[in-house]
Protein backbone atom coordinates (compact mmCIF):
# COMPACT_ATOMS: atom_id res chain seq x y z
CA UNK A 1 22.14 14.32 22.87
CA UNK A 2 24.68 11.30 23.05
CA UNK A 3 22.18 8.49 21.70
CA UNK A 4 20.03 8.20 18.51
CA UNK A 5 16.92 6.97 20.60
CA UNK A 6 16.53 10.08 22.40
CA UNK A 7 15.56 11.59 18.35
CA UNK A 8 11.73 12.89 18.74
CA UNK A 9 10.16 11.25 15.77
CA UNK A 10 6.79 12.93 14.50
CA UNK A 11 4.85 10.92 12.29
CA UNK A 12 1.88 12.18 10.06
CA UNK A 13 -0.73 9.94 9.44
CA UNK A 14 -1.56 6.67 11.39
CA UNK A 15 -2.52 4.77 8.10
CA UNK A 16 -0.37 1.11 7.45
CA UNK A 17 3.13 3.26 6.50
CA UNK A 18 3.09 5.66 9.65
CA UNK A 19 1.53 2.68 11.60
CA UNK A 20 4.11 0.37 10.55
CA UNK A 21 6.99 3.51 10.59
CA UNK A 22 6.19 3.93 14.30
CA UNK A 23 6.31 -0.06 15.55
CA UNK A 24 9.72 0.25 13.21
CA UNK A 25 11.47 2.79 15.34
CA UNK A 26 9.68 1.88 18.43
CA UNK A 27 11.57 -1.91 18.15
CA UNK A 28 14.90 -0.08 17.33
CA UNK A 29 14.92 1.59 20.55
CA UNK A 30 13.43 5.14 19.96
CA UNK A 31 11.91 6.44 23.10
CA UNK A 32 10.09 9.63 22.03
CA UNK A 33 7.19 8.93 18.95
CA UNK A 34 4.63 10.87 18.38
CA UNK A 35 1.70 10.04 15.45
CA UNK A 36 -0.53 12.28 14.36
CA UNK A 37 -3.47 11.65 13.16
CA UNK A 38 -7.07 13.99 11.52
CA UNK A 39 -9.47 10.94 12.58
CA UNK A 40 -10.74 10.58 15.98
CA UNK A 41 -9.99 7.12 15.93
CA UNK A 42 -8.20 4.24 13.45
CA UNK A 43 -11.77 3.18 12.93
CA UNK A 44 -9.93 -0.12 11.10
CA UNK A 45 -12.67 -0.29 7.88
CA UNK A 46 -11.77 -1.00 4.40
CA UNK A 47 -11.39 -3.91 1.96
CA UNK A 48 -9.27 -6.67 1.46
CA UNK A 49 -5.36 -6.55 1.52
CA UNK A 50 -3.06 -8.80 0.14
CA UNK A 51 0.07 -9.00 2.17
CA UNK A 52 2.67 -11.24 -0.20
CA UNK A 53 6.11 -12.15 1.61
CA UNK A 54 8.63 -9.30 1.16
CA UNK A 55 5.97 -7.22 3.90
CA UNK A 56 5.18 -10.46 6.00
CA UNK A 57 8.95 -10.76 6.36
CA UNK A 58 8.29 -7.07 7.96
CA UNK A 59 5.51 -7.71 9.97
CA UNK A 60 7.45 -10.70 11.55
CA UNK A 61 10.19 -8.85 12.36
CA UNK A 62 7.54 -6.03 14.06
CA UNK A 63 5.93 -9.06 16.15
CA UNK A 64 2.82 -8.33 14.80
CA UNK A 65 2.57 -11.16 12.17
CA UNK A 66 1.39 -13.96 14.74
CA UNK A 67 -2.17 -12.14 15.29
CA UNK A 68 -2.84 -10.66 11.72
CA UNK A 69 -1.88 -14.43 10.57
CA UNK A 70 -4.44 -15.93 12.71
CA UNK A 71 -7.36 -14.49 9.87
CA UNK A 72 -5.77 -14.50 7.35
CA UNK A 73 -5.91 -17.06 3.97
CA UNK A 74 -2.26 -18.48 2.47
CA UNK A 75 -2.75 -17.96 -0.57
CA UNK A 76 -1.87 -21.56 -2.99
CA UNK A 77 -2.80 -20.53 -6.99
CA UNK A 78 -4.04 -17.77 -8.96
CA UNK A 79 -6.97 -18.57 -11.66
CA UNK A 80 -7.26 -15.75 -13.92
CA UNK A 81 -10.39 -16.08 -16.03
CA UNK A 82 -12.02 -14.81 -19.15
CA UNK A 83 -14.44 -12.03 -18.14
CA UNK A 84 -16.94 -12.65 -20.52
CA UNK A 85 -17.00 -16.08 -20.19
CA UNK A 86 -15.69 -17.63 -17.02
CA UNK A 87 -13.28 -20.01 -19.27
CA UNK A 88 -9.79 -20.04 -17.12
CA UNK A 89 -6.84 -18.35 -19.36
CA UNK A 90 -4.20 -19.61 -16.60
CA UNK A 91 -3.98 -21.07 -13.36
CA UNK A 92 -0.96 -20.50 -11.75
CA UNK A 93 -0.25 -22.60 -8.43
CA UNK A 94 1.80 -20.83 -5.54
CA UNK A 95 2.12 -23.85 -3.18
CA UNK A 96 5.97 -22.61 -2.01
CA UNK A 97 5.71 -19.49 -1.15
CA UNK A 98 6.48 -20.12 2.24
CA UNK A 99 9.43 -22.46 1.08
CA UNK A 100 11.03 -20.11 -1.51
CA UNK A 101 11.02 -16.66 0.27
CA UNK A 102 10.55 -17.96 3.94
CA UNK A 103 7.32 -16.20 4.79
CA UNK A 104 3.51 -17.09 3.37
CA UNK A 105 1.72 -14.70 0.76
CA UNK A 106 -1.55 -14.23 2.26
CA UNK A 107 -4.93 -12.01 1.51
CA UNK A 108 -6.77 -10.45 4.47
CA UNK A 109 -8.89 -7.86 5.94
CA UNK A 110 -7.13 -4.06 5.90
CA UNK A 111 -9.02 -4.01 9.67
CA UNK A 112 -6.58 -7.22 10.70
CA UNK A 113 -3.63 -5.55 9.38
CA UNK A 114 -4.19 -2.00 11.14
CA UNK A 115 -5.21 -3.45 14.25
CA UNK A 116 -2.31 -5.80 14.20
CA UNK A 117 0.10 -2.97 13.74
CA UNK A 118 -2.05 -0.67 16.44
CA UNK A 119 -1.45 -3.07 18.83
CA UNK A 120 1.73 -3.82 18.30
CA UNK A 121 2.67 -0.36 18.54
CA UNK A 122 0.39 -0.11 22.34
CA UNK A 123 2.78 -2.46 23.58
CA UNK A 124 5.24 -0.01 23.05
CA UNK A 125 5.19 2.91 25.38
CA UNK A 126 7.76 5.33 23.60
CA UNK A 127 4.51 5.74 21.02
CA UNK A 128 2.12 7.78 21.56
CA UNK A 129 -0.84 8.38 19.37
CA UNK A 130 -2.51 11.91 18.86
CA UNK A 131 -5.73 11.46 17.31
CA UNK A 132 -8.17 14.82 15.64
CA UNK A 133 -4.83 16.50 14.93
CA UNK A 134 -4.12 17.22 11.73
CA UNK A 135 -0.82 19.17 9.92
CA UNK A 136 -2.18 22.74 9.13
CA UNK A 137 1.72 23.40 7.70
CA UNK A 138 5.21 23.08 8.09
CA UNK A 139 6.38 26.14 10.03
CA UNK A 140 10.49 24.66 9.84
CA UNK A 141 12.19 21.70 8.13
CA UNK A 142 15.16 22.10 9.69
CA UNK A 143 17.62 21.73 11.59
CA UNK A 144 14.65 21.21 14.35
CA UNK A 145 11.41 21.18 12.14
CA UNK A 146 8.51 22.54 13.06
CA UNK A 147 5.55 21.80 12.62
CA UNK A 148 1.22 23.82 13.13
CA UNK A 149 -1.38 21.48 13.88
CA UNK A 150 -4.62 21.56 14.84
CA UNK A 151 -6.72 19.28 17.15
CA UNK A 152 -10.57 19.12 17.49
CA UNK A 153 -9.83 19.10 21.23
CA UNK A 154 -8.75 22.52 21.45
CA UNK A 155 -9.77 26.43 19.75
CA UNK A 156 -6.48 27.15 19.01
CA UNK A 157 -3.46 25.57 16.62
CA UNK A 158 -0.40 24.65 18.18
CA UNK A 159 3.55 24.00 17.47
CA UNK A 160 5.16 20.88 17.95
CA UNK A 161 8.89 20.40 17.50
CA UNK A 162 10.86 17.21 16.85
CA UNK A 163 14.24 16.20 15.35
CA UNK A 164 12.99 13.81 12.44
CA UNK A 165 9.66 14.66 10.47
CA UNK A 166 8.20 11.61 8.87
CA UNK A 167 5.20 11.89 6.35
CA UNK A 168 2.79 9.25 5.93
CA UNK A 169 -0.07 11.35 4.88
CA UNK A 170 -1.45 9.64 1.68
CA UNK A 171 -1.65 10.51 -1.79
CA UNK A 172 -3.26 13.92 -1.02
CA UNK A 173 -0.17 15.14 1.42
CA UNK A 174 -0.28 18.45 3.07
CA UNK A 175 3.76 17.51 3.14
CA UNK A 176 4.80 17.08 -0.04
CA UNK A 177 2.51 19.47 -1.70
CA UNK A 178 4.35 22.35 0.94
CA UNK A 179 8.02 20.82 0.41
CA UNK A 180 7.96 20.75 -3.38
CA UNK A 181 6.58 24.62 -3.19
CA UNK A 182 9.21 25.46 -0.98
CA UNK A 183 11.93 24.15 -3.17
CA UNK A 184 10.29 25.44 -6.44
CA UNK A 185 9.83 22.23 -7.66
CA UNK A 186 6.12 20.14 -8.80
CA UNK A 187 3.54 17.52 -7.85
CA UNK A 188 2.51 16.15 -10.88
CA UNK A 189 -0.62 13.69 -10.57
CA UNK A 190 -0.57 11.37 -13.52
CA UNK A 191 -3.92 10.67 -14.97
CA UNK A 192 -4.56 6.58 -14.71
CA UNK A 193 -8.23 6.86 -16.18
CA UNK A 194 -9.06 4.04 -13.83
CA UNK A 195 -11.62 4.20 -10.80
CA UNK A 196 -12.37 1.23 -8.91
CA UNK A 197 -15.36 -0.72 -6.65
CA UNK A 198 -14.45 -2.68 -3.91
CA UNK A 199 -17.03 -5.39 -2.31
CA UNK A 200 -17.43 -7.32 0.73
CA UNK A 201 -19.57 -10.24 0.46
CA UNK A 202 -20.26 -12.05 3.49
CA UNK A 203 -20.99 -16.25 3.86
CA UNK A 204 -24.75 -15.34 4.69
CA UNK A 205 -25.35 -13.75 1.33
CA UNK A 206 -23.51 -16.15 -0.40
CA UNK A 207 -24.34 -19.70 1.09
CA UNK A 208 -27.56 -20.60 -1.66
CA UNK A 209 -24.68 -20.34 -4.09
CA UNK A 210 -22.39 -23.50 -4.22
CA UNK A 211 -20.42 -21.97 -7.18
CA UNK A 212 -20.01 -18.57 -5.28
CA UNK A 213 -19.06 -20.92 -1.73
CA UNK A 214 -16.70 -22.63 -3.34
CA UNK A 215 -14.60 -19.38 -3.99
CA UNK A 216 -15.15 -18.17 -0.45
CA UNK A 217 -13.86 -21.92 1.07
CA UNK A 218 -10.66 -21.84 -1.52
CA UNK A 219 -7.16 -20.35 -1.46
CA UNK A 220 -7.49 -18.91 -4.31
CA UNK A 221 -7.04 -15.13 -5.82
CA UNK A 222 -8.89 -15.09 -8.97
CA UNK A 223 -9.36 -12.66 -11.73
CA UNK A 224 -11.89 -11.88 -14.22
CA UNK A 225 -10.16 -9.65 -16.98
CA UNK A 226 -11.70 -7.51 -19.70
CA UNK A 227 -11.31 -4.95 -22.13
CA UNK A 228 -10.32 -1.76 -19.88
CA UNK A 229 -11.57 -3.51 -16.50
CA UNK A 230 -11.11 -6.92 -14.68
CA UNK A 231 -12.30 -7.43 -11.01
CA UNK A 232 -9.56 -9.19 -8.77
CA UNK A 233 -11.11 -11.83 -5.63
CA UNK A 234 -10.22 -13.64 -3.23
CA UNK A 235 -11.64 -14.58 0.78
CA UNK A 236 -10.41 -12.93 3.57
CA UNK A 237 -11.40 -13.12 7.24
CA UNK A 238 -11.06 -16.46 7.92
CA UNK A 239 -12.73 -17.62 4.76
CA UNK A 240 -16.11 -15.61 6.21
CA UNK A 241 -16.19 -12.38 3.43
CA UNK A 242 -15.39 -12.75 -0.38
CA UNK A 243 -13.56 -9.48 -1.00
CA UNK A 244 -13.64 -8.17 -4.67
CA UNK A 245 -12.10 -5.30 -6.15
CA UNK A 246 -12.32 -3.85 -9.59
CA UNK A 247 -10.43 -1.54 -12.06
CA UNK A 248 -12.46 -0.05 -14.50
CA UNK A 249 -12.73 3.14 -16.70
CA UNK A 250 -13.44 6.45 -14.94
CA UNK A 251 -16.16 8.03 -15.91
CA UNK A 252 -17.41 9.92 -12.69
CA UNK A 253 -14.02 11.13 -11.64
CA UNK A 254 -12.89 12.71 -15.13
CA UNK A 255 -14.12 15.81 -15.27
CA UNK A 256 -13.66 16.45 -11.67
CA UNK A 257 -13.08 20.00 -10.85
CA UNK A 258 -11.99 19.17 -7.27
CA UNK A 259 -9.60 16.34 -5.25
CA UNK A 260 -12.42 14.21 -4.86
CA UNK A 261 -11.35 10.30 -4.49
CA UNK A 262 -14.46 8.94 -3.56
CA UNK A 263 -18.06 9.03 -4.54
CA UNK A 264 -21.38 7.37 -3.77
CA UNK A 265 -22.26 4.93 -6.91
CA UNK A 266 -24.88 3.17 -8.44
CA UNK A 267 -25.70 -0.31 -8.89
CA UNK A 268 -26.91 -0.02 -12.15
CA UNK A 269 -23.81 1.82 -13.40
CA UNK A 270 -21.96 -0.93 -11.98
CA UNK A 271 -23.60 -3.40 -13.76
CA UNK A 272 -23.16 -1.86 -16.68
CA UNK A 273 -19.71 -1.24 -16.53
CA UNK A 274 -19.44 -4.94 -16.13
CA UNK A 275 -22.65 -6.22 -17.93
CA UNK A 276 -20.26 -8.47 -20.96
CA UNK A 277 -19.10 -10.51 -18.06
CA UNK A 278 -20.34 -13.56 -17.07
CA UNK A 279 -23.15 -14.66 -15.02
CA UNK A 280 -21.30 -15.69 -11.85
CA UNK A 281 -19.60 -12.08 -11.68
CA UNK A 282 -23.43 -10.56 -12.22
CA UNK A 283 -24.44 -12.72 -9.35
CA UNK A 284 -22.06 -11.79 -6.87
CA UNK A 285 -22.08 -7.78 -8.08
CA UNK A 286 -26.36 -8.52 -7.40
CA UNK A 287 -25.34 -9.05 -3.56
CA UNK A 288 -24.14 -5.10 -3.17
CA UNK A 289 -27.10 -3.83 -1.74
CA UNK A 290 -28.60 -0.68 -3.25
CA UNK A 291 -26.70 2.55 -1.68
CA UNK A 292 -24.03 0.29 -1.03
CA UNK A 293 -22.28 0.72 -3.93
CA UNK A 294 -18.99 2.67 -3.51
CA UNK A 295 -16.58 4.08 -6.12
CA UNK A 296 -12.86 5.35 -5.51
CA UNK A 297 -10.81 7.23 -8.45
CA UNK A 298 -7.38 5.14 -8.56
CA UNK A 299 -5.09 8.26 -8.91
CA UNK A 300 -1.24 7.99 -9.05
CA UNK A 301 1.62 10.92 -9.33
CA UNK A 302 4.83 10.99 -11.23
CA UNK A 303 8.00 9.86 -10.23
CA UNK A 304 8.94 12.93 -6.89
CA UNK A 305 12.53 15.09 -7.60
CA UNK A 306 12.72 14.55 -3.77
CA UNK A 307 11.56 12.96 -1.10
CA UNK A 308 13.86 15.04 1.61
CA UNK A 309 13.96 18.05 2.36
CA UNK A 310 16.03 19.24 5.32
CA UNK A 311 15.17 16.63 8.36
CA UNK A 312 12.21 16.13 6.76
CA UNK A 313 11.05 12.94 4.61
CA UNK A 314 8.25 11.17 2.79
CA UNK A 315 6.66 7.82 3.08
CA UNK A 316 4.76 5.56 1.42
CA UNK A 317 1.32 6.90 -0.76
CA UNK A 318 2.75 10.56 -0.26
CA UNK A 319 5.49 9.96 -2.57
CA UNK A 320 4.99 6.65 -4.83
CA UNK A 321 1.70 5.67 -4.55
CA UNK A 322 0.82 2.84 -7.07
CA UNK A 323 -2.11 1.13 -8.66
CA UNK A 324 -3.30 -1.90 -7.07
CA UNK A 325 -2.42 -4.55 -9.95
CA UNK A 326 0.61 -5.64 -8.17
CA UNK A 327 -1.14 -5.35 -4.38
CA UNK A 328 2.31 -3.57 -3.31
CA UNK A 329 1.04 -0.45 -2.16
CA UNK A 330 0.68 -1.37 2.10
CA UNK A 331 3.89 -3.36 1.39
CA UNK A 332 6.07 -0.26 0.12
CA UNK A 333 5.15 1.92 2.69
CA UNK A 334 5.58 -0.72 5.41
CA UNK A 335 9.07 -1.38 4.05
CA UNK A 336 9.47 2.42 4.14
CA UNK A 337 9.37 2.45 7.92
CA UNK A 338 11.42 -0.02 8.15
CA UNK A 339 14.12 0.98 6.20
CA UNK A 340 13.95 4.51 7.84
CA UNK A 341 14.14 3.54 11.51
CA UNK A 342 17.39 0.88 10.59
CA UNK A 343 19.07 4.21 8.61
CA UNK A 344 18.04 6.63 11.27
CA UNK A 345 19.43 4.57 13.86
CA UNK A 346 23.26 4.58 11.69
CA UNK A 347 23.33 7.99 12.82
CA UNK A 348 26.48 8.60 15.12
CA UNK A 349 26.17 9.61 18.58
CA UNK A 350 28.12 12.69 17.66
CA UNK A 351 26.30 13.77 14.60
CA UNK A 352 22.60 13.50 15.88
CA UNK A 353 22.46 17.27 16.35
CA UNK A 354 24.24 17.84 12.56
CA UNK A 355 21.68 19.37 10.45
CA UNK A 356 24.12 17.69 7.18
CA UNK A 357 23.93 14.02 9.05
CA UNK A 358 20.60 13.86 9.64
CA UNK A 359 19.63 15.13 5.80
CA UNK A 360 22.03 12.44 4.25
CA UNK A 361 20.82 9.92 6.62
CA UNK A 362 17.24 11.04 4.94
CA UNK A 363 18.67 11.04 1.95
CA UNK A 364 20.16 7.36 2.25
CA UNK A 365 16.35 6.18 2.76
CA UNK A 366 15.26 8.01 -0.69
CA UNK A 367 18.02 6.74 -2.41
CA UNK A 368 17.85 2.77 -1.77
CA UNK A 369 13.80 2.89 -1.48
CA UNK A 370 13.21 5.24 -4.79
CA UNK A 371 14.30 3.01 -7.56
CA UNK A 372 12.83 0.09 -6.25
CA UNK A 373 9.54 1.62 -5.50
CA UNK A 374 9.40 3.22 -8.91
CA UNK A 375 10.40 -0.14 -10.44
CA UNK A 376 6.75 -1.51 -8.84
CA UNK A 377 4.44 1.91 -9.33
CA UNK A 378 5.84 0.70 -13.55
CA UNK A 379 5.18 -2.71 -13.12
CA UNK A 380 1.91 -2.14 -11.74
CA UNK A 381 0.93 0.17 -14.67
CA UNK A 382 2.41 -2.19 -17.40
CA UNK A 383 0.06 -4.97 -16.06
CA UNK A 384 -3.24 -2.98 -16.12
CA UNK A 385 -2.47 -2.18 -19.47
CA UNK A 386 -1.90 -5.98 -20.24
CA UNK A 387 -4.99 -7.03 -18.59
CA UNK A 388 -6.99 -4.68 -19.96
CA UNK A 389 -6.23 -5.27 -23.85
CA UNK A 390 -8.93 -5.18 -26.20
CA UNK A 391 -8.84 -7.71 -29.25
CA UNK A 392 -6.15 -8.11 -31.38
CA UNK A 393 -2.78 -9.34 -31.63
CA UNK A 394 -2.00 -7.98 -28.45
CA UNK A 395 -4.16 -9.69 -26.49
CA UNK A 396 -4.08 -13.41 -28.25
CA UNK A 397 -0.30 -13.25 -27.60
CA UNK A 398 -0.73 -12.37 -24.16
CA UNK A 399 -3.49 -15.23 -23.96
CA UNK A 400 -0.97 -17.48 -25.74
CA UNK A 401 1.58 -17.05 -22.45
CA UNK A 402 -0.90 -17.08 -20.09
CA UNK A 403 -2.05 -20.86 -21.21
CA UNK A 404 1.50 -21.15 -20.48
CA UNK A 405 0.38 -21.27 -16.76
CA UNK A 406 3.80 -19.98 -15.59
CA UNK A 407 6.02 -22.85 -17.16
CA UNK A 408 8.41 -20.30 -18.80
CA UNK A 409 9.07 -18.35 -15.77
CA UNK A 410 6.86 -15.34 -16.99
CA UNK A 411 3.03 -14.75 -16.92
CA UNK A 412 1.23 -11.28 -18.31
CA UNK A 413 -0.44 -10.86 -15.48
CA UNK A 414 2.45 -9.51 -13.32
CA UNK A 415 1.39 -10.18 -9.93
CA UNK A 416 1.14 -13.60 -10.43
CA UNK A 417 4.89 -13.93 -12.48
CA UNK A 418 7.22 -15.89 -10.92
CA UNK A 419 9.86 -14.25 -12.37
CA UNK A 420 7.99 -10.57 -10.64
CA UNK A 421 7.35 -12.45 -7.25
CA UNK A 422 11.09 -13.86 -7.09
CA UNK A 423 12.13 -10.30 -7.31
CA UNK A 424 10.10 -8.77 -4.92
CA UNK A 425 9.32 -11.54 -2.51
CA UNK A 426 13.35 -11.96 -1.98
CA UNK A 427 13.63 -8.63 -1.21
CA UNK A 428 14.67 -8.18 2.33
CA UNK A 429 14.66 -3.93 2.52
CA UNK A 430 16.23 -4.14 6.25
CA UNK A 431 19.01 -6.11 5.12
CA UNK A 432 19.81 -3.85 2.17
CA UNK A 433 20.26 -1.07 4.57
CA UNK A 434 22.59 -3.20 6.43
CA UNK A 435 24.53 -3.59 3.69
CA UNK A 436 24.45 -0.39 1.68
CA UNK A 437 23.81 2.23 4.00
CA UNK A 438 27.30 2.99 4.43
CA UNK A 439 28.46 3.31 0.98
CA UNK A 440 24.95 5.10 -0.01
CA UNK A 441 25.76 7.60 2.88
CA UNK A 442 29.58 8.19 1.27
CA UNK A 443 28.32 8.85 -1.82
CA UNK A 444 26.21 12.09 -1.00
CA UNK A 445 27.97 15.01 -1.78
């Protein structure tokens, strides 16, 4: 092998990172990329997405961004709002984005997004998708790794072989629960005691409502914070669905004997997990139609010893996957692909078949990505905690900077900081590669 596209690149898991990991490697040149993926299809459901500037600056570079922009709402201000009460706490306006970082921040559907990405990566023939296969295990992970999977298409499991093993298999991976055994090492889920609701509410059940359509025809994200829960809104689709999500305390998930992440709720435990808030939120939750109502535990793990192990490496939810309070969860693993396909391709034509190369090169993509990503699964964290404050000192000095509205640089809610947003909304991941990768790669012993 005399050139790095000829690599066979196996990705698991067609969600946003191996999605967005294939277009990446796909636009550097790669010729041979393989997803696999359990569902029969991408099926593009879900909620809403926010997709801020450090990933649009991603997606842009893909060629996707032009179609996924086309329904999506540019975000200008952030209200975030008494629960209880409706009264405002701060209003934040974001009318620069697009000046200050060079790219929009934006809120959309998660179907626009995946189907952007999906059809970005059609256009590209070196990918090819393999859908009802999923990873049984990982028979090798190096120097060739090798990998058992089995489709719904056939009796039998089957090997596949490639030179780079990329998994994007979520925060319940086959991958990493198989590479930290191997190496003696453990997965550690952290407990975040927070489950979540997330709504669609279409302009049909909303348009009797003028308070309710004036959300829906804004550009704004606003949220309704409480003691241990808020709900976080904003319109997506071309200002047709009102997309609300929630953070609250688990109580269904807790004593959990199994992995489950998802459950079937009730509308009247939903209610009365946010019954002290005000009458507009109880309106809007009064939309979910009975047997509608859908819960999902918010569930985190602890910082990874390793994301690499021989020419094998992790992406996105399978090794920092985040709480939603700073919406950077799509974003990271999107930047993950990214970042792998420009170190991959540093590889030298003579070293492509070095078992040693190809690990560093791995390792290169851990070692820029990891304390960044870390740095935002924390930040998230430290914001729930913020928002959610009960009364006390705590909270009236936190409500104290928040009637700041952003003046001083610094608001408590972190995804709507300036100071946060200036330091990841300048943060151009491909570029750091360009300019570290080198040095990083040195520095392994």
């Amino acid at each position: 092998m005399t050139d790095f596209r000829d690599l066979r690149i196996a990705i698991i898991g067609a969600g946003m990172g191996g999605l967005g990991t294939a277009l990446a490697f796909a636009k550097k040149g790669f010729k041979n990329i393989n997803v696999y993926e359990t569902a029969s299809n991408l099926g593009f459901v879900g909620a809403g997405i926010q997709m801020p500037p450090n990933v649009v600056r991603i997606l842009d570079h893909l060629g996707c961004w032009e179609e996924i922009e086309k329904e999506a709402t540019d975000v200008k201000e952030t209200s975030i709002r008494q629960g209880s009460t409706g009264e405002e706490l701060a209003h934040v306006s974001m009318p620069d984005m697009r000046e200050k970082y060079g790219f929009p921040h934006c809120t959309g559907h998660r179907s626009s997004l995946a189907s952007g990405l999906y059809n970005g990566c059609l256009k590209e023939p070196a990918i090819k998708f393999n859908f009802v296969t999923s990873l049984v295990k990982v028979l090798s992970w190096g120097p060739k790794p090798r990998i058992l999977l089995k489709s719904r298409a056939q009796d039998e499991p089957f090997e596949v072989e490639a030179d780079i093993l990329l998994a994007s298999d979520g925060i319940k991976s086959v991958t990493r629960t198989q590479m930290l055994s191997e190496l003696g090492l453990m997965s550690e889920e952290e407990d975040t005691g927070q489950a979540a609701y997330r709504i669609m509410l279409h302009r049909d059940q909303m348009k009797g409502d003028p308070e309710m359509l004036a959300l829906l025809d804004c550009d704004t994200v606003v949220r309704w914070i409480g003691e241990r829960r808020h709900i976080i809104a904003y319109p997506v689709s071309g200002h047709t669905i009102y997309n609300l999500s929630t953070a609250h305390p688990d109580t269904n998930f807790a004593g959990a004997t199994n992995a489950t992440y998802t459950t079937r709720g009730e509308k009247k435990a939903m209610f009365e997990v946010f019954g002290t808030f005000c009458p507009l939120v109880h309106r809007m939750l009064d939309l979910v139609p009975e047997g509608e109502v859908c819960e999902w535990k918010l569930r985190i793990h602890k910082t990874l010893p390793t994301w690499v192990h021989g020419s094998v490496a992790l992406l996105g939810d399978a090794c920092h996957a985040t709480l939603p309070h700073l919406s950077q969860g799509a974003a990271m693993a999107i930047e993950d692909g990214a970042v792998l396909a420009e170190c991959v391709s540093r590889i030298p034509a003579d070293k492509l078949d070095d078992a040693e190369t190809v690990t560093k090169t791995l390792k290169v993509f851990e070692m820029l990505r990891k304390p960044y990503t870390s740095t935002l699964v924390d930040l998230a964290s430290h914001s729930g905690r913020v928002l959610h404050l009960g009364e006390g000192k705590a909270k009236e000095e936190r409500d104290r900077l928040f009637r700041d509205n952003g003046k001083s640089g610094v608001v408590p809610d972190k995804w709507a900081s300036p100071d946060v947003q200036k330091m990841i909304y300048s943060y151009d991941c491909v570029k750091e590669v360009i300019g570290k990768f080198d040095e990083v790669f040195a520095s392994i012993a």
